[in-house]
PDB file of N, CA and C in Angstrom:
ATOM      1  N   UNK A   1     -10.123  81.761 -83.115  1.00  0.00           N
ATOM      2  CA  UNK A   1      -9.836  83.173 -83.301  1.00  0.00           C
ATOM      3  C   UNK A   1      -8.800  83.327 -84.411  1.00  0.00           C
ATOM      4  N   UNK A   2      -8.863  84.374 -85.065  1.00  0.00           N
ATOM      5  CA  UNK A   2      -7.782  84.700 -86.322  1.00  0.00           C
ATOM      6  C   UNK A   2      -6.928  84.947 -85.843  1.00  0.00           C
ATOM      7  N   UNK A   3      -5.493  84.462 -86.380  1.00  0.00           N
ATOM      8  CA  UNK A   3      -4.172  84.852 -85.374  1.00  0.00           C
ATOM      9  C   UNK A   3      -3.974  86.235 -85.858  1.00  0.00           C
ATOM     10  N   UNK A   4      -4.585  86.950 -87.017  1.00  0.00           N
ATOM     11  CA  UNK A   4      -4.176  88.084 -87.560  1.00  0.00           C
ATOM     12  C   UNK A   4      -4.683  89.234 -87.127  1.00  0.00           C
ATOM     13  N   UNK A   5      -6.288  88.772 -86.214  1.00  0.00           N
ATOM     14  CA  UNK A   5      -6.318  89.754 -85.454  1.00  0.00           C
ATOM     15  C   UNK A   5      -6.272  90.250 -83.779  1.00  0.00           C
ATOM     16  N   UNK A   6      -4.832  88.979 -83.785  1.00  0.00           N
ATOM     17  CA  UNK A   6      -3.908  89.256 -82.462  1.00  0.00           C
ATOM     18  C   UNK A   6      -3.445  90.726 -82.910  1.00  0.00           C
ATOM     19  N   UNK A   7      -3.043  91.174 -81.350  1.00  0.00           N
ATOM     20  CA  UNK A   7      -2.326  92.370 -81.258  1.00  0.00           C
ATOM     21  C   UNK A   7      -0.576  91.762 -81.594  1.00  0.00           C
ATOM     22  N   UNK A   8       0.080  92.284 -82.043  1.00  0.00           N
ATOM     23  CA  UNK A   8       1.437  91.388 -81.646  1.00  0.00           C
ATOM     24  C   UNK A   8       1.569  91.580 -80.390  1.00  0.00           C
ATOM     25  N   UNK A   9       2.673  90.708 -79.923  1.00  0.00           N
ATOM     26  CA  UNK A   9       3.569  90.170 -78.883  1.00  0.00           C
ATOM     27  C   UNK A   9       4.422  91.564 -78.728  1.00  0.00           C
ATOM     28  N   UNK A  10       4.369  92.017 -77.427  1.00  0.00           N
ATOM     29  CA  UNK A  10       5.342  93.301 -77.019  1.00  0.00           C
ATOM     30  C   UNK A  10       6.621  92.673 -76.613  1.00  0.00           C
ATOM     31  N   UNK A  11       7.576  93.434 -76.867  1.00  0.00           N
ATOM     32  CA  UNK A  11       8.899  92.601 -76.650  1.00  0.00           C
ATOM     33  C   UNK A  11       8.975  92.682 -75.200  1.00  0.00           C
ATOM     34  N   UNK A  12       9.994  90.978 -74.923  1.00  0.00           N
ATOM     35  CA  UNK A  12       9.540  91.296 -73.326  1.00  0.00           C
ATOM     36  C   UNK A  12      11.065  91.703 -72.545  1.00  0.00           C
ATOM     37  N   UNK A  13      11.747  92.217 -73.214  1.00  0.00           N
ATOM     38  CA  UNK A  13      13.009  92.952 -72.825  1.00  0.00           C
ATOM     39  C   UNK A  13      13.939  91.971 -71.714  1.00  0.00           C
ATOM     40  N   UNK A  14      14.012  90.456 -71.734  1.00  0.00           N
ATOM     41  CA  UNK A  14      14.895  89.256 -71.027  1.00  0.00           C
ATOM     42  C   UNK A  14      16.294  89.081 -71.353  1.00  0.00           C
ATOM     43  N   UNK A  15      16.885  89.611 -72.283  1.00  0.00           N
ATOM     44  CA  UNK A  15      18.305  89.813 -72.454  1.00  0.00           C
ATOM     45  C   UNK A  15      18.897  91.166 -71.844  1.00  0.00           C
ATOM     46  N   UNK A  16      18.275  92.226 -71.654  1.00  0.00           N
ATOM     47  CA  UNK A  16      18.330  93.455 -71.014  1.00  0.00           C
ATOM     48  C   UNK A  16      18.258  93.418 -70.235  1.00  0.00           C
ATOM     49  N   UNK A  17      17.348  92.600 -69.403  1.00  0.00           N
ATOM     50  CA  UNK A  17      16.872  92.266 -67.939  1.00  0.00           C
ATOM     51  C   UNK A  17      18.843  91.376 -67.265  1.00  0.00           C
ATOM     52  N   UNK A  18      18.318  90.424 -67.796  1.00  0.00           N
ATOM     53  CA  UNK A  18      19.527  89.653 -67.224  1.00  0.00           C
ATOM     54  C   UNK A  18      20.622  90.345 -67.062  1.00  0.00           C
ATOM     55  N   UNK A  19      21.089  91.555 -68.344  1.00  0.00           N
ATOM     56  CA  UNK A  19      22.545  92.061 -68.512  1.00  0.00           C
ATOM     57  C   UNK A  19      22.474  92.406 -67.275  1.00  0.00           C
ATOM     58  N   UNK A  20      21.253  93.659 -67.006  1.00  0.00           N
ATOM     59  CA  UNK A  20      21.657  94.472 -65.796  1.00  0.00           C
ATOM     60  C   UNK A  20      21.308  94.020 -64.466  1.00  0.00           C
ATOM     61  N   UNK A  21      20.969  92.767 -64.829  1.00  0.00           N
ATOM     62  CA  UNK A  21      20.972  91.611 -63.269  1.00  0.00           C
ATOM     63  C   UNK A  21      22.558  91.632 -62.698  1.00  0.00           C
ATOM     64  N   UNK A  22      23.243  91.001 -64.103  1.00  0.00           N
ATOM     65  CA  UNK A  22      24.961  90.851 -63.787  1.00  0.00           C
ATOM     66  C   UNK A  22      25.715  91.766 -63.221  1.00  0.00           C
ATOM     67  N   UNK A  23      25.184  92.833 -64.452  1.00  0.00           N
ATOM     68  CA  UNK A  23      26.272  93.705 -64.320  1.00  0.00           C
ATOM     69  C   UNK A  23      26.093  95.337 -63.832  1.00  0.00           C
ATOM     70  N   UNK A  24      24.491  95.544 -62.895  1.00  0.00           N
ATOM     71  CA  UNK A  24      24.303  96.736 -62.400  1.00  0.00           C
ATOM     72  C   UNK A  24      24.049  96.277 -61.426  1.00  0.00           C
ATOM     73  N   UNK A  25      22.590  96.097 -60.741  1.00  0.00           N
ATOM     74  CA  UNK A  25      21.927  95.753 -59.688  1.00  0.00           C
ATOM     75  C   UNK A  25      21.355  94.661 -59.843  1.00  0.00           C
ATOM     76  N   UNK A  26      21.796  93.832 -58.856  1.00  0.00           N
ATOM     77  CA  UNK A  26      21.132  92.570 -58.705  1.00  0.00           C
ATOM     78  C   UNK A  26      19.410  92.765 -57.814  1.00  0.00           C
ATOM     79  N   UNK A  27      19.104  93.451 -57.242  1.00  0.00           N
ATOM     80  CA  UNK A  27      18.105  93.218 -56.421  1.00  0.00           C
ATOM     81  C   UNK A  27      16.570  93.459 -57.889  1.00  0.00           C
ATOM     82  N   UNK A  28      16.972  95.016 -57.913  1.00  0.00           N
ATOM     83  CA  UNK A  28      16.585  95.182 -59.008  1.00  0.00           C
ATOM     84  C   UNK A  28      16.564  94.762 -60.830  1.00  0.00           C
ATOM     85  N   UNK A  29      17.789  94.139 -60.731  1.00  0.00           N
ATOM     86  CA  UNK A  29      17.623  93.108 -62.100  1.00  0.00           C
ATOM     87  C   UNK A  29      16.334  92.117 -62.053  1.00  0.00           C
ATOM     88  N   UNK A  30      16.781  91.316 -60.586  1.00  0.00           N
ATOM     89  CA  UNK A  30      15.333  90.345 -60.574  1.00  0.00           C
ATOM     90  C   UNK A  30      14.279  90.498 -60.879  1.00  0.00           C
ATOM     91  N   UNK A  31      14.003  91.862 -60.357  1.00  0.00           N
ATOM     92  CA  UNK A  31      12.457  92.035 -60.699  1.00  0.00           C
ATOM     93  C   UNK A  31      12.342  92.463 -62.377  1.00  0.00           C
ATOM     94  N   UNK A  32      13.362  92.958 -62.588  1.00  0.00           N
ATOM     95  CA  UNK A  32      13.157  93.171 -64.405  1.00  0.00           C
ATOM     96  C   UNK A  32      13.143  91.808 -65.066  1.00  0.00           C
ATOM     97  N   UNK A  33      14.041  90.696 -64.386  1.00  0.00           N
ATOM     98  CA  UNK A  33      13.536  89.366 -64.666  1.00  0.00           C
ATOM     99  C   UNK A  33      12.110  88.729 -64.918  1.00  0.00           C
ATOM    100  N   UNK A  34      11.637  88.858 -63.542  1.00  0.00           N
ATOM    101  CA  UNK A  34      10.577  88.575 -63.169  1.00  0.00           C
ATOM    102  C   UNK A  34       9.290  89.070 -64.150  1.00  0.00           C
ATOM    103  N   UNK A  35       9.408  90.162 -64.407  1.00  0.00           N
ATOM    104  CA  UNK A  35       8.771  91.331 -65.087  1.00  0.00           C
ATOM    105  C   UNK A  35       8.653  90.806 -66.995  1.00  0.00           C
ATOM    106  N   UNK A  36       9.506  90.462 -66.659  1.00  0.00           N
ATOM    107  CA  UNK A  36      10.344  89.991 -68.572  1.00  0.00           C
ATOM    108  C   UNK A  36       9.559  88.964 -68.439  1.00  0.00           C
ATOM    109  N   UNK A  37       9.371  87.840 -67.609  1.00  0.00           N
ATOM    110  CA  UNK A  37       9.197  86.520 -67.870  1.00  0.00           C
ATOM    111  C   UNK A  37       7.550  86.436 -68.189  1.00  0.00           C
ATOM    112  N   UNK A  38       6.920  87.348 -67.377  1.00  0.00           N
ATOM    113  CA  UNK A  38       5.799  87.585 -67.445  1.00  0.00           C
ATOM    114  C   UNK A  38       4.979  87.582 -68.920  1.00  0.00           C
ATOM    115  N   UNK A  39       5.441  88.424 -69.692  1.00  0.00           N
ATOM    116  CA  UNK A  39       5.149  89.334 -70.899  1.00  0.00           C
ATOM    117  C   UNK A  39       4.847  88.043 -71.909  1.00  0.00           C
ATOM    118  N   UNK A  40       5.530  86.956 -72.449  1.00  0.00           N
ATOM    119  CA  UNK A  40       4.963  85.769 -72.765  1.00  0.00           C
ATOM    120  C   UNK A  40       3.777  84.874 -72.832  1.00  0.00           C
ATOM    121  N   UNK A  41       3.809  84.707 -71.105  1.00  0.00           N
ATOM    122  CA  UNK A  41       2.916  83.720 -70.430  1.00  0.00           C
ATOM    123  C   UNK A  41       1.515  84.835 -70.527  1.00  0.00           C
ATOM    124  N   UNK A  42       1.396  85.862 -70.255  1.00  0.00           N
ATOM    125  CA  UNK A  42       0.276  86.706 -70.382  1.00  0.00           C
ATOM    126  C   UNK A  42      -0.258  86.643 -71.371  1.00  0.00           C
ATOM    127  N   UNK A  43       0.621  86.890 -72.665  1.00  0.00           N
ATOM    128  CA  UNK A  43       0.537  87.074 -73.923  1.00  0.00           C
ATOM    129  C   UNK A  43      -0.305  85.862 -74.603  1.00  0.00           C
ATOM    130  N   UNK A  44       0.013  84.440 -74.411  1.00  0.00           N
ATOM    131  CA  UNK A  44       0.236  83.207 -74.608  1.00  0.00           C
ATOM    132  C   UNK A  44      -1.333  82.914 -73.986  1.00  0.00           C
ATOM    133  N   UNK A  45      -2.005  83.350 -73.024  1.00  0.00           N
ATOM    134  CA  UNK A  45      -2.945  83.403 -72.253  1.00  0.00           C
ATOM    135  C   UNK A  45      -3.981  84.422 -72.551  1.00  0.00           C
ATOM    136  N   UNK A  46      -3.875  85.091 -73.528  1.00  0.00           N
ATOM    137  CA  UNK A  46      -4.805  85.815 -73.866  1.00  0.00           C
ATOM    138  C   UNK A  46      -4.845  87.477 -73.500  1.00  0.00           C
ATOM    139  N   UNK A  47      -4.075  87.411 -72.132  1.00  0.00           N
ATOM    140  CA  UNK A  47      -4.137  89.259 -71.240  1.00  0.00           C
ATOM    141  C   UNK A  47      -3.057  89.980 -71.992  1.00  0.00           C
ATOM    142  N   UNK A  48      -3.258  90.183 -73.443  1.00  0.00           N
ATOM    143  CA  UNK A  48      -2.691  91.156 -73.906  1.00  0.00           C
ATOM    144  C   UNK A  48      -2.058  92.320 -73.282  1.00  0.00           C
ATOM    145  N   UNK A  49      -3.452  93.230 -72.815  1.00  0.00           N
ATOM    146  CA  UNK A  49      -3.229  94.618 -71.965  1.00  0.00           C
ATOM    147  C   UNK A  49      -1.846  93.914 -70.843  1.00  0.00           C
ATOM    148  N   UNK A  50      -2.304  92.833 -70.435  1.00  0.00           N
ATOM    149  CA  UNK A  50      -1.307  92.712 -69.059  1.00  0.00           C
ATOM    150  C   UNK A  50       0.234  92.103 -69.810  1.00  0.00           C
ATOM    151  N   UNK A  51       0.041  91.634 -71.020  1.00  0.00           N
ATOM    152  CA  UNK A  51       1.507  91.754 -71.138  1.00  0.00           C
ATOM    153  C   UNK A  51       2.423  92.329 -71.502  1.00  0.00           C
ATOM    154  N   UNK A  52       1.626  94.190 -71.655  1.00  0.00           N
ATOM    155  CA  UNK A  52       2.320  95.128 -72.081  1.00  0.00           C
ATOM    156  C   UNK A  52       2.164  96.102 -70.876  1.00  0.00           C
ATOM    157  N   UNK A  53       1.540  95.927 -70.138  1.00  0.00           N
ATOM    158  CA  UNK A  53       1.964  95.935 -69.113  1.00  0.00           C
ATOM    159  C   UNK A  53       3.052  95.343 -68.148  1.00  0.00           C
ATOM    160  N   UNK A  54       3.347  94.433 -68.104  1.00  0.00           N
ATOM    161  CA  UNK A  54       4.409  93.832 -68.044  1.00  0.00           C
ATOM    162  C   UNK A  54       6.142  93.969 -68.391  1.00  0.00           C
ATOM    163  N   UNK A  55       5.808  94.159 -69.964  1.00  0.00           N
ATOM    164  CA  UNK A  55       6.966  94.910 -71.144  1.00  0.00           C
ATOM    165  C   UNK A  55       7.148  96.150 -70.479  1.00  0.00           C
ATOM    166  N   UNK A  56       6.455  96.833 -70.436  1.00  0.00           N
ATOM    167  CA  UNK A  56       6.790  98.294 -70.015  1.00  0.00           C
ATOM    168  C   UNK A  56       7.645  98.668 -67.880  1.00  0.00           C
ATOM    169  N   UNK A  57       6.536  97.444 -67.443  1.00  0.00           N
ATOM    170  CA  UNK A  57       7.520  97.555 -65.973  1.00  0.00           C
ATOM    171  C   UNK A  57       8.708  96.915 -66.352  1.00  0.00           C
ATOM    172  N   UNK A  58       9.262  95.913 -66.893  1.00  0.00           N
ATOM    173  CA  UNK A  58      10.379  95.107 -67.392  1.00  0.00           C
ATOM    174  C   UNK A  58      11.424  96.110 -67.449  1.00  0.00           C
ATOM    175  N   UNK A  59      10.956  97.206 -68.207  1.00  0.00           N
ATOM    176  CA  UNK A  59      11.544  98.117 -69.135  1.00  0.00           C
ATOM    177  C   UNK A  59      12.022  98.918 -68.123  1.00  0.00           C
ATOM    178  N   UNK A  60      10.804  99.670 -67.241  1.00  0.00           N
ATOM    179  CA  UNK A  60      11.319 100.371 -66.306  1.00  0.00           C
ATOM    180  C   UNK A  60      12.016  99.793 -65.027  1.00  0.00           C
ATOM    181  N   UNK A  61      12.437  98.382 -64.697  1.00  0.00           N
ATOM    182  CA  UNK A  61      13.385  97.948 -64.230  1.00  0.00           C
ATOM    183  C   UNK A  61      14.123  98.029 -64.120  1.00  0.00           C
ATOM    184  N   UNK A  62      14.689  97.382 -65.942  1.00  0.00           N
ATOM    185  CA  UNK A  62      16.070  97.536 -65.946  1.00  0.00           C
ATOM    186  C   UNK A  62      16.483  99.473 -66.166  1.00  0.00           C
ATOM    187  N   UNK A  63      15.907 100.218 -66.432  1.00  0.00           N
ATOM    188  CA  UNK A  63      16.717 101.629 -66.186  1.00  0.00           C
ATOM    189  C   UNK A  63      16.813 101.761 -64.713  1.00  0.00           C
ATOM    190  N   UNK A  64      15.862 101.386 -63.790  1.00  0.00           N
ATOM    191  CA  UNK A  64      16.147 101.822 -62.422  1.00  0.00           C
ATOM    192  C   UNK A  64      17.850 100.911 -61.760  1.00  0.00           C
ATOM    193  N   UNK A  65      17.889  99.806 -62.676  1.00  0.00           N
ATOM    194  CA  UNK A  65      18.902  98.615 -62.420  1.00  0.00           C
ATOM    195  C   UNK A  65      19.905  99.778 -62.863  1.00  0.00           C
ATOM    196  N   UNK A  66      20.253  99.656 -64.203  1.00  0.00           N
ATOM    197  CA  UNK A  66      21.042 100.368 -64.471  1.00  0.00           C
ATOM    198  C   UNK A  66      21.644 101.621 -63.740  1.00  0.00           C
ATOM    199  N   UNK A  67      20.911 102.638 -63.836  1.00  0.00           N
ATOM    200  CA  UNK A  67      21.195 103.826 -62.892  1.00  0.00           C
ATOM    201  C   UNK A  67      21.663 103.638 -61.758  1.00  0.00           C
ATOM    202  N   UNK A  68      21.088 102.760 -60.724  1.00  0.00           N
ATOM    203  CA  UNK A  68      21.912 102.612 -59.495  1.00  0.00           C
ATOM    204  C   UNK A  68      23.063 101.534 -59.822  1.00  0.00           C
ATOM    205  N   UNK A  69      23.551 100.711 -61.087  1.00  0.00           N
ATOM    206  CA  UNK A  69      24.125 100.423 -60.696  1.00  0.00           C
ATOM    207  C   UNK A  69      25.213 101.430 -61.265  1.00  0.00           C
ATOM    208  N   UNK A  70      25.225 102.331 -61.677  1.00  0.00           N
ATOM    209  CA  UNK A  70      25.761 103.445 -62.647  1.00  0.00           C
ATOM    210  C   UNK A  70      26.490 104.101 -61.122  1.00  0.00           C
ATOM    211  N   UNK A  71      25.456 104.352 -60.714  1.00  0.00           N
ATOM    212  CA  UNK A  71      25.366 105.649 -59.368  1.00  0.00           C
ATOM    213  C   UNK A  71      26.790 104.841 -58.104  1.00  0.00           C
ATOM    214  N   UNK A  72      26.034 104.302 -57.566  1.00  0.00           N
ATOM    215  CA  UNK A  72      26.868 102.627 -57.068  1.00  0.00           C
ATOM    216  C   UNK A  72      28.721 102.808 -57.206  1.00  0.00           C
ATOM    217  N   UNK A  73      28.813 102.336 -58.886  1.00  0.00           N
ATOM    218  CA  UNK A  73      29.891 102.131 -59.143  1.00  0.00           C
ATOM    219  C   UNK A  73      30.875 103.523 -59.116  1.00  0.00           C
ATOM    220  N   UNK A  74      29.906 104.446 -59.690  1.00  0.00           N
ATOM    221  CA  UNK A  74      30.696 106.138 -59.236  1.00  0.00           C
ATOM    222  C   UNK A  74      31.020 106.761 -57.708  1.00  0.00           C
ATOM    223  N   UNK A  75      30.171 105.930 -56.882  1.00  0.00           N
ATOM    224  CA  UNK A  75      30.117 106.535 -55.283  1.00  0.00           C
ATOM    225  C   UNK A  75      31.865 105.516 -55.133  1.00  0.00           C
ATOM    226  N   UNK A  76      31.320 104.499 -55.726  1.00  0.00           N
ATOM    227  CA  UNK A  76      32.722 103.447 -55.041  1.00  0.00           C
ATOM    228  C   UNK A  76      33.682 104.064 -55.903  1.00  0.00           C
ATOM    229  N   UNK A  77      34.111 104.399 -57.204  1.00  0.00           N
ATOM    230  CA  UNK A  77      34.676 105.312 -57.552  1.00  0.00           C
ATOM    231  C   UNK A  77      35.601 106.247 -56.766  1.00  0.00           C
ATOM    232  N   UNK A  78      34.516 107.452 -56.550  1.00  0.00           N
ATOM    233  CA  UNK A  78      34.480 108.486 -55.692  1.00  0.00           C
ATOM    234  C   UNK A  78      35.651 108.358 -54.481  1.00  0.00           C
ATOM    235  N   UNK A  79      34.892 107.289 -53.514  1.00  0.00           N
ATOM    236  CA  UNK A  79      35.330 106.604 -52.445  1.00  0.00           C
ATOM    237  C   UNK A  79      36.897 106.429 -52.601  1.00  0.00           C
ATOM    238  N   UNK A  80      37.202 105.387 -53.839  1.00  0.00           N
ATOM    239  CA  UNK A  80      38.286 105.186 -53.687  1.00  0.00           C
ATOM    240  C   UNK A  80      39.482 105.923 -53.745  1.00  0.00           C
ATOM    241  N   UNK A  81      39.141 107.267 -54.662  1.00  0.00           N
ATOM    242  CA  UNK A  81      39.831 108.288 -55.554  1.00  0.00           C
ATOM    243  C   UNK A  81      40.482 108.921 -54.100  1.00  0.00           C
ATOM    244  N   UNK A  82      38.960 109.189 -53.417  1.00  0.00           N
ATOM    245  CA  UNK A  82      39.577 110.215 -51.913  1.00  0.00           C
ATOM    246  C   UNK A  82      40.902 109.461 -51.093  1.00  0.00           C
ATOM    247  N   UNK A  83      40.409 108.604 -51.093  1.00  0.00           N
ATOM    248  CA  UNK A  83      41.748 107.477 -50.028  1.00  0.00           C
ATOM    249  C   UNK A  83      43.205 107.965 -50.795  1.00  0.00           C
TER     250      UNK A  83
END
């Protein structure tokens, strides 16, 4: 097959993933992990569609990571301010 008429490689968002593993939500980082790691091996394998599929849940991971861990850190915030 011509490599030129590959689709490119969708970015698979694994440095983004990890940040907000650390430093928002861990439950939900994983799966943006998980999600990230995917996007490669799909890619690498031929399931294009599925590794932008992939990219895109990755993606919507880490914002769900983020936000709660956003939300999270303002409740504990909150919490502490009242005391």
């Amino acid at each position: 097959m011509n490599r030129s008429a590959l689709p490119p490689c969708p970015k698979n968002h694994m440095a983004m993933a990890v940040l907000s593993t650390i430093f928002c939500c861990l439950p939900f980082g994983i799966v943006a992990i998980i999600k990230a790691a995917q996007v490669n091996s799909f890619y690498m394998n031929g399931f294009y569609e599925r590794a932008q599929i992939s990219a895109n849940d990755a993606q919507k991971w880490i914002i769900i990571s983020v936000i709660t861990g956003l939300l999270s850190w303002g409740c504990w915030c909150g919490l502490n301010f009242i005391k």
